[in-house]
N, C-alpha and C. Protein backbone atom coordinates (compact mmCIF):
# COMPACT_ATOMS: atom_id res chain seq x y z
N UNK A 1 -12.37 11.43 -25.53
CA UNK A 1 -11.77 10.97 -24.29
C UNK A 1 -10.43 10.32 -24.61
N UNK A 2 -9.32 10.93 -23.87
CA UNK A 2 -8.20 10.07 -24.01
C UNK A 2 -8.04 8.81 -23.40
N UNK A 3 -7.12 7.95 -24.26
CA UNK A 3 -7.11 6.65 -24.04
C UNK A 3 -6.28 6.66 -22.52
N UNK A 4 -6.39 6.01 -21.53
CA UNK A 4 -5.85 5.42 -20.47
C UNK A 4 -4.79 4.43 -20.67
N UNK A 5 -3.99 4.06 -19.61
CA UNK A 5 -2.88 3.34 -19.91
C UNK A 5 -3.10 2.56 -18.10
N UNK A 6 -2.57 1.66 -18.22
CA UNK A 6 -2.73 1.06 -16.54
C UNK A 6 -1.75 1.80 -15.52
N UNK A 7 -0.69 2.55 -16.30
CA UNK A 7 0.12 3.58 -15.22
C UNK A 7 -0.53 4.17 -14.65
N UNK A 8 -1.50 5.11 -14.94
CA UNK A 8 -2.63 6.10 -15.28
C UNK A 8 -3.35 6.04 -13.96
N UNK A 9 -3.62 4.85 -13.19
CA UNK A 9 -3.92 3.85 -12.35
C UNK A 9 -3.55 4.64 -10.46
N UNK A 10 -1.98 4.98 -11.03
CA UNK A 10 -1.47 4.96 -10.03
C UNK A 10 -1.49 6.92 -9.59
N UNK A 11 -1.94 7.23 -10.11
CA UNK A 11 -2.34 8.81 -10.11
C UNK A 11 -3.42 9.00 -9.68
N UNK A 12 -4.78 8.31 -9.98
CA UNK A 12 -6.05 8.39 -9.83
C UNK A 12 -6.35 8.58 -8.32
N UNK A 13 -7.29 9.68 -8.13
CA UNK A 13 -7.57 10.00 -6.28
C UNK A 13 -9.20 10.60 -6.54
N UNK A 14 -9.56 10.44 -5.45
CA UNK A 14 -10.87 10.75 -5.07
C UNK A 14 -11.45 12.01 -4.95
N UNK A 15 -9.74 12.58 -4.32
CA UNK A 15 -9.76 13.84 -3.89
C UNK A 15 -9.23 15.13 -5.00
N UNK A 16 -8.81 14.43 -6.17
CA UNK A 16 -8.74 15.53 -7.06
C UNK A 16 -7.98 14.86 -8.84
N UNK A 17 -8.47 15.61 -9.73
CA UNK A 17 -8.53 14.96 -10.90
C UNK A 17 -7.23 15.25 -11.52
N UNK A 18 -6.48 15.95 -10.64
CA UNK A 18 -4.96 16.26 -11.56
C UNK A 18 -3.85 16.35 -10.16
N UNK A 19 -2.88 15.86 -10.13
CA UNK A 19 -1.85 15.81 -9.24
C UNK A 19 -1.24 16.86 -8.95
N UNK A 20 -1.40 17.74 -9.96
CA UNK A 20 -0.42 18.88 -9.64
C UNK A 20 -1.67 20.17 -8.99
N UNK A 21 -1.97 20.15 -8.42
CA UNK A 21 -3.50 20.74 -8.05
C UNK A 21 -2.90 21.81 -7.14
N UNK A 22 -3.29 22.67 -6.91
CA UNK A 22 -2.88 23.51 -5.70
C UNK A 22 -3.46 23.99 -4.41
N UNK A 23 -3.18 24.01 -3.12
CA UNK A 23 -3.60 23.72 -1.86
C UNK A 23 -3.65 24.74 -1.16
N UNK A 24 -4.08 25.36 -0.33
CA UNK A 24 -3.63 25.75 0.76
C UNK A 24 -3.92 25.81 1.97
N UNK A 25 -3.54 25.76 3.20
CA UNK A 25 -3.42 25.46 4.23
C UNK A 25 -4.31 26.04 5.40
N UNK A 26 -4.94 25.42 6.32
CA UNK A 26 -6.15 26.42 7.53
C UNK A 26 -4.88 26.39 8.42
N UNK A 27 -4.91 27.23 8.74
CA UNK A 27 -4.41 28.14 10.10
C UNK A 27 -4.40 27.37 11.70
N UNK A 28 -3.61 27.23 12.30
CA UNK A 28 -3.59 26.46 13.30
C UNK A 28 -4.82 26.55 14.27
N UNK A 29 -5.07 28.27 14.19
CA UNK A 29 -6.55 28.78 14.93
C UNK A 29 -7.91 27.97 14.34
N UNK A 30 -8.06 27.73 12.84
CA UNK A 30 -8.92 27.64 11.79
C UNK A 30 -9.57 26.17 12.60
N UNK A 31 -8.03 25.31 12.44
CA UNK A 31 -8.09 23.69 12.73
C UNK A 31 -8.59 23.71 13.87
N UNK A 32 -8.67 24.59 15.05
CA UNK A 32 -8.71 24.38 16.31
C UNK A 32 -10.33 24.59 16.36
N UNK A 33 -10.78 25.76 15.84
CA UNK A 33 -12.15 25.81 15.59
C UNK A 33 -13.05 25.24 15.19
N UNK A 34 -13.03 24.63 14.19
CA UNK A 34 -13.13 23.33 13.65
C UNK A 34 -13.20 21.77 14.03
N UNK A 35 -12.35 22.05 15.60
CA UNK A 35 -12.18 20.58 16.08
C UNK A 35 -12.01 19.90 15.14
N UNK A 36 -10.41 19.98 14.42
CA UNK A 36 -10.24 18.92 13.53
C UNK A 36 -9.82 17.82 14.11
N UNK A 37 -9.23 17.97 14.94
CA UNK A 37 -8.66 16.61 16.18
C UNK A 37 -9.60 16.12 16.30
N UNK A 38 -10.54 16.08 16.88
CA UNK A 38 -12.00 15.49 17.56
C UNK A 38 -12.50 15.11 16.14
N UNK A 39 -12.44 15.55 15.34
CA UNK A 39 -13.30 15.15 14.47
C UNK A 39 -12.59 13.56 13.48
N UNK A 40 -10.93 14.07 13.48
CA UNK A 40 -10.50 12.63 12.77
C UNK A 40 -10.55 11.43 14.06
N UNK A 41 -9.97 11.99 15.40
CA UNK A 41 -10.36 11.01 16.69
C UNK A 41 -11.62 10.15 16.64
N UNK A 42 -12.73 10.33 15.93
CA UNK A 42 -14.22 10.10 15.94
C UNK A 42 -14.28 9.54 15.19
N UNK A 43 -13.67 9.74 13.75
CA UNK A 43 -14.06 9.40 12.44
C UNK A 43 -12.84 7.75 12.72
N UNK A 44 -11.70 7.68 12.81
CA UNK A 44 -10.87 6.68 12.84
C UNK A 44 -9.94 6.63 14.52
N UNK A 45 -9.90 5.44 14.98
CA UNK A 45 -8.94 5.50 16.04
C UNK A 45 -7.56 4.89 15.85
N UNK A 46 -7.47 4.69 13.91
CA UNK A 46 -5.65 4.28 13.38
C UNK A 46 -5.10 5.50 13.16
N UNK A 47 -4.18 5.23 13.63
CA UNK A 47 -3.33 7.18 13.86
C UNK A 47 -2.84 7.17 12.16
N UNK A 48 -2.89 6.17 11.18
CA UNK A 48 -2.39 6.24 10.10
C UNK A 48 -3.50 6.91 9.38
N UNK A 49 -3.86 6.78 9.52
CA UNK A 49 -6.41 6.91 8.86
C UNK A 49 -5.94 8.52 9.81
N UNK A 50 -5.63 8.67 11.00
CA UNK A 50 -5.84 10.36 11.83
C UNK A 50 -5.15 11.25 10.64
N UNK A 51 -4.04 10.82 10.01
CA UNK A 51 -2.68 11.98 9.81
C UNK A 51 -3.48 12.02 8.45
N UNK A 52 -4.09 11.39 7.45
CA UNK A 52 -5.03 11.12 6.23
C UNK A 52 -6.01 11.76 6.19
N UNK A 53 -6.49 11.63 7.06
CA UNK A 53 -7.96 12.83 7.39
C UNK A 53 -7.17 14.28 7.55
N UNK A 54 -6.47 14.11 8.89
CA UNK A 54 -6.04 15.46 9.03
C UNK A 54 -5.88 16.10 7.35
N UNK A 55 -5.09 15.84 6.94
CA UNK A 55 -4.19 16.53 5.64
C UNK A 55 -5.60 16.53 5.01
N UNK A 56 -6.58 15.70 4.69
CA UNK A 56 -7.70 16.14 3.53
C UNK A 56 -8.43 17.77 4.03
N UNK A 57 -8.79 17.41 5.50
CA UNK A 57 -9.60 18.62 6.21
C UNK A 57 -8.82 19.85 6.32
N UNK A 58 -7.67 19.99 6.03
CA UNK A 58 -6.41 20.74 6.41
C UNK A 58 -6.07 21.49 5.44
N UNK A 59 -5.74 20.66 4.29
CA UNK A 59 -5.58 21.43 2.74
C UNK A 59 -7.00 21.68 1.80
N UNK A 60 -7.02 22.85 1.81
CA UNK A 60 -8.26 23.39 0.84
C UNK A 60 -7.61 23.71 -0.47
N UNK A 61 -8.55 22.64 -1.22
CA UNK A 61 -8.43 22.76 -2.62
C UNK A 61 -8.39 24.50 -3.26
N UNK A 62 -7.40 25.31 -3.92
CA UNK A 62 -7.74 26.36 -4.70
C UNK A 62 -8.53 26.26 -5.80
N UNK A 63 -8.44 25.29 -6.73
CA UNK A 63 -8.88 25.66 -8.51
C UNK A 63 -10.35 24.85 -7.95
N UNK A 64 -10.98 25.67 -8.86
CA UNK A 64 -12.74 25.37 -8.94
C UNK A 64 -12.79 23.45 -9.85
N UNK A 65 -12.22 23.18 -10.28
CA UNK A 65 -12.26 22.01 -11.03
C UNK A 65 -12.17 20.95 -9.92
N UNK A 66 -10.88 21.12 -9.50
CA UNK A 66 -11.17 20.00 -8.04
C UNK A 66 -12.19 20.45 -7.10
N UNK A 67 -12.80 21.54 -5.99
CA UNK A 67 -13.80 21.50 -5.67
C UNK A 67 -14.73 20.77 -6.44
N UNK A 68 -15.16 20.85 -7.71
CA UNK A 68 -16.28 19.96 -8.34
C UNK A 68 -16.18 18.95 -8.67
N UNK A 69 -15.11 18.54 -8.59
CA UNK A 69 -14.83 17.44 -8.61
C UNK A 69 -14.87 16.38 -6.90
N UNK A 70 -14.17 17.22 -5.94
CA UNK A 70 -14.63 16.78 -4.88
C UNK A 70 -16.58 16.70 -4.34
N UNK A 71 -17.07 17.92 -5.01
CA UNK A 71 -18.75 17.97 -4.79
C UNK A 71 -19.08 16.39 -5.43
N UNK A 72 -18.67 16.42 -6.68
CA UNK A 72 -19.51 15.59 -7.64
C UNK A 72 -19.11 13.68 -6.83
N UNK A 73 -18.07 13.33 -6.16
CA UNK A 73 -17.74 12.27 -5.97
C UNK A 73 -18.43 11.92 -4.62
N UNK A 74 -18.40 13.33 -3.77
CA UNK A 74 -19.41 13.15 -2.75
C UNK A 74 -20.84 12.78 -2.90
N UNK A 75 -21.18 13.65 -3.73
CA UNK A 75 -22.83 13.21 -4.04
C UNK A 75 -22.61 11.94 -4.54
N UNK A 76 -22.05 11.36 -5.61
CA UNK A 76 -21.92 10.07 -6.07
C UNK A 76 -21.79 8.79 -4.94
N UNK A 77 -21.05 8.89 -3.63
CA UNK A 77 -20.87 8.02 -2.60
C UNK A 77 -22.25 8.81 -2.01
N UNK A 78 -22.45 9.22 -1.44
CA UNK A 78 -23.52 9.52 -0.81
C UNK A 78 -25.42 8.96 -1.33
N UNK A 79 -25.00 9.27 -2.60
CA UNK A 79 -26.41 8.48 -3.48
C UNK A 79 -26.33 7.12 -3.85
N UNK A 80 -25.40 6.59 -3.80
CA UNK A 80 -25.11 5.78 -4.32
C UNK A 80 -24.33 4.41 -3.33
N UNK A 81 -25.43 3.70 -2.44
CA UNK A 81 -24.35 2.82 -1.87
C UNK A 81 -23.71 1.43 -1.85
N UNK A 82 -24.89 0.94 -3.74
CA UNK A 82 -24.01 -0.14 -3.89
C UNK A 82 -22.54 0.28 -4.22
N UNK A 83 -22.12 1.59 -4.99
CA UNK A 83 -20.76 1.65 -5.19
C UNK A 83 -20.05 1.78 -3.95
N UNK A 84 -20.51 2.33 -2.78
CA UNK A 84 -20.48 2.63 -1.24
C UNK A 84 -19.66 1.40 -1.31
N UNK A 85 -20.84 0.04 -1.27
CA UNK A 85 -20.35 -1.57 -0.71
C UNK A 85 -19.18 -1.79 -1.53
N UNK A 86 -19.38 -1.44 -2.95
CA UNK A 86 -17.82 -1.88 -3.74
C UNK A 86 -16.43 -1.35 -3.22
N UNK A 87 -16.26 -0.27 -3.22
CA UNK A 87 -15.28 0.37 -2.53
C UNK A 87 -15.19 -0.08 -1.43
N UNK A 88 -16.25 -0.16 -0.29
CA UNK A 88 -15.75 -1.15 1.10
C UNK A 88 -14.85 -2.53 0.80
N UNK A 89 -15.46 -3.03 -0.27
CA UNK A 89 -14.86 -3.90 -0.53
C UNK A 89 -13.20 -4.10 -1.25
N UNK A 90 -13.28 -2.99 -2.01
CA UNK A 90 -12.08 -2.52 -2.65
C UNK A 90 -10.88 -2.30 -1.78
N UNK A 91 -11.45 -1.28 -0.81
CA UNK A 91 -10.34 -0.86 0.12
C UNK A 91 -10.25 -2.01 0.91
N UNK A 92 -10.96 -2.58 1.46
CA UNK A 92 -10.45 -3.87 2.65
C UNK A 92 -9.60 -4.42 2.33
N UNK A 93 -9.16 -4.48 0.63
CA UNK A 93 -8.18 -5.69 0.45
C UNK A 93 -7.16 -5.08 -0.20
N UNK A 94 -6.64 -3.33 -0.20
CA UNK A 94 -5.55 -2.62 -0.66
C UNK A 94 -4.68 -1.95 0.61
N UNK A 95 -3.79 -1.48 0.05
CA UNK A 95 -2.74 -1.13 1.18
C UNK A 95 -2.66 0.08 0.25
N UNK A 96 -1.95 1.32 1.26
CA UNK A 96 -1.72 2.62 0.90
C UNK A 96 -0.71 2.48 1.46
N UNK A 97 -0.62 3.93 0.44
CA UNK A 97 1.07 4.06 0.51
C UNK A 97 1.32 5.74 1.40
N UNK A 98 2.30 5.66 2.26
CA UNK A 98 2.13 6.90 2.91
C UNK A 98 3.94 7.11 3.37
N UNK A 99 4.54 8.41 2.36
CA UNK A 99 6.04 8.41 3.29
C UNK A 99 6.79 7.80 2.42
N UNK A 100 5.96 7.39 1.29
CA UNK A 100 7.44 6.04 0.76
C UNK A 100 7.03 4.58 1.62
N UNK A 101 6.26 4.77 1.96
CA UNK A 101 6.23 3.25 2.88
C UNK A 101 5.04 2.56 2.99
N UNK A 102 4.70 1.34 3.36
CA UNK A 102 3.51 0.97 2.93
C UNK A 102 2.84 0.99 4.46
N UNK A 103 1.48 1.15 4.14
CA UNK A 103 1.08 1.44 5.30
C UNK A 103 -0.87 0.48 5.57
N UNK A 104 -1.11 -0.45 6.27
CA UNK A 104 -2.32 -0.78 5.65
C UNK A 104 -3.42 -0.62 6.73
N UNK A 105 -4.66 0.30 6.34
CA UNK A 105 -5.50 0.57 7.33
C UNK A 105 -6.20 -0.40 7.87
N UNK A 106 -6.33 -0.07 9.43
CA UNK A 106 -6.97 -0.99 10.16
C UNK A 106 -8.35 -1.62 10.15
N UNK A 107 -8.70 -2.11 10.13
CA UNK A 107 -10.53 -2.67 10.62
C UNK A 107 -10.81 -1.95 11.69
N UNK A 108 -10.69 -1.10 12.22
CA UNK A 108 -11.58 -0.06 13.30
C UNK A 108 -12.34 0.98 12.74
N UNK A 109 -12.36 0.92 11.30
CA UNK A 109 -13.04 1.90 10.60
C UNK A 109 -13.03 1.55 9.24
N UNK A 110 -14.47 1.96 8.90
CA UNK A 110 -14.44 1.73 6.84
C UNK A 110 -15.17 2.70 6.65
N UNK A 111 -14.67 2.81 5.30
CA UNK A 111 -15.32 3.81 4.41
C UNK A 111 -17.20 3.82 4.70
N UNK A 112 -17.90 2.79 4.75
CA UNK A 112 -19.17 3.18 5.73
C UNK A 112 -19.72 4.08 6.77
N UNK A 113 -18.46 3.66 7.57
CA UNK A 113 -18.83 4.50 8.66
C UNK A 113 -18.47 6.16 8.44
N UNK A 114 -17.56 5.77 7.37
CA UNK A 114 -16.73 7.60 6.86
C UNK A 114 -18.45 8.03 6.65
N UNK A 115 -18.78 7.40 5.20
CA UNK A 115 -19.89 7.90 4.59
C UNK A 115 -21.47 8.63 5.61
N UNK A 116 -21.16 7.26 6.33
CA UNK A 116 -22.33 7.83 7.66
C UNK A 116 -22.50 8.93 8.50
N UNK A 117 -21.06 9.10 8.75
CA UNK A 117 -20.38 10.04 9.03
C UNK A 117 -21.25 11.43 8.72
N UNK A 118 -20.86 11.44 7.54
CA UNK A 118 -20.63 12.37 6.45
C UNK A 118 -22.14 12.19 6.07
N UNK A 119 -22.90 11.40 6.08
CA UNK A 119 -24.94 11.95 6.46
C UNK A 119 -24.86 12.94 7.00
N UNK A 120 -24.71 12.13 8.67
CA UNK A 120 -24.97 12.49 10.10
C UNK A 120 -24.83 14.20 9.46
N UNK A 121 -23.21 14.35 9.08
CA UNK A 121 -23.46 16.17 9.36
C UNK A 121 -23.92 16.94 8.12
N UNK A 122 -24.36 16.20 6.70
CA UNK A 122 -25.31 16.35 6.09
C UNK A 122 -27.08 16.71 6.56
N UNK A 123 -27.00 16.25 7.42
CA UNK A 123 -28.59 16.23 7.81
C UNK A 123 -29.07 17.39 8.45
């Protein structure tokens, strides 16, 4: 395992294990089918948390490494909800960055309710 550095820090995402990853895009029809609107509307009512969702549900991972990597972090929050509570806790007290600009999500939604969420259409 290579050694880490605290820069290292500022790369790290949930949503995929290498930055330079490659994406591509659902179809305006795709999104519509999908009710991706309705679905980030539901999930968050901070239009900063809407445009965040949008772009995750929006861009589909190409390389098989990030898919498993996205599987494996899901099952991990999903089984797992003292790390659930840590991260609630984590995020309540960080700010994101979105645009070049800082941006800090509201209390009308936490990562809980994401996760619950994300049962509900598990089940």
């Amino acid at each position: 395992m290579s050694k880490s550095k605290i820069s290292d820090i500022n790369s790290f995402s949930l949503l995929s294990p290498c930055e330079s990853d490659l994406y591509f895009k659902l179809s305006k029809n795709t999104e519509n089918d999908l009710a991706v609107s309705f679905l980030t509307q539901n999930i968050s009512s901070n239009s900063s948390e809407e445009i965040v969702l949008r772009r995750i549900l929006l861009e589909m991972p190409v390389s098989e490494r990030t898919i498993s990597y996205r599987r494996a972090i899901y099952n991990e929050l999903r089984d797992n909800t003292d790390l659930c509570e840590e991260l609630y806790n984590i995020f309540g007290s960080m700010h994101f960055y979105a645009a070049d600009r800082l941006v800090k999500f509201g209390d009308s939604s936490t990562i809980m309710e994401l996760l619950t969420r994300l049962r509900d259409l598990d089940a």
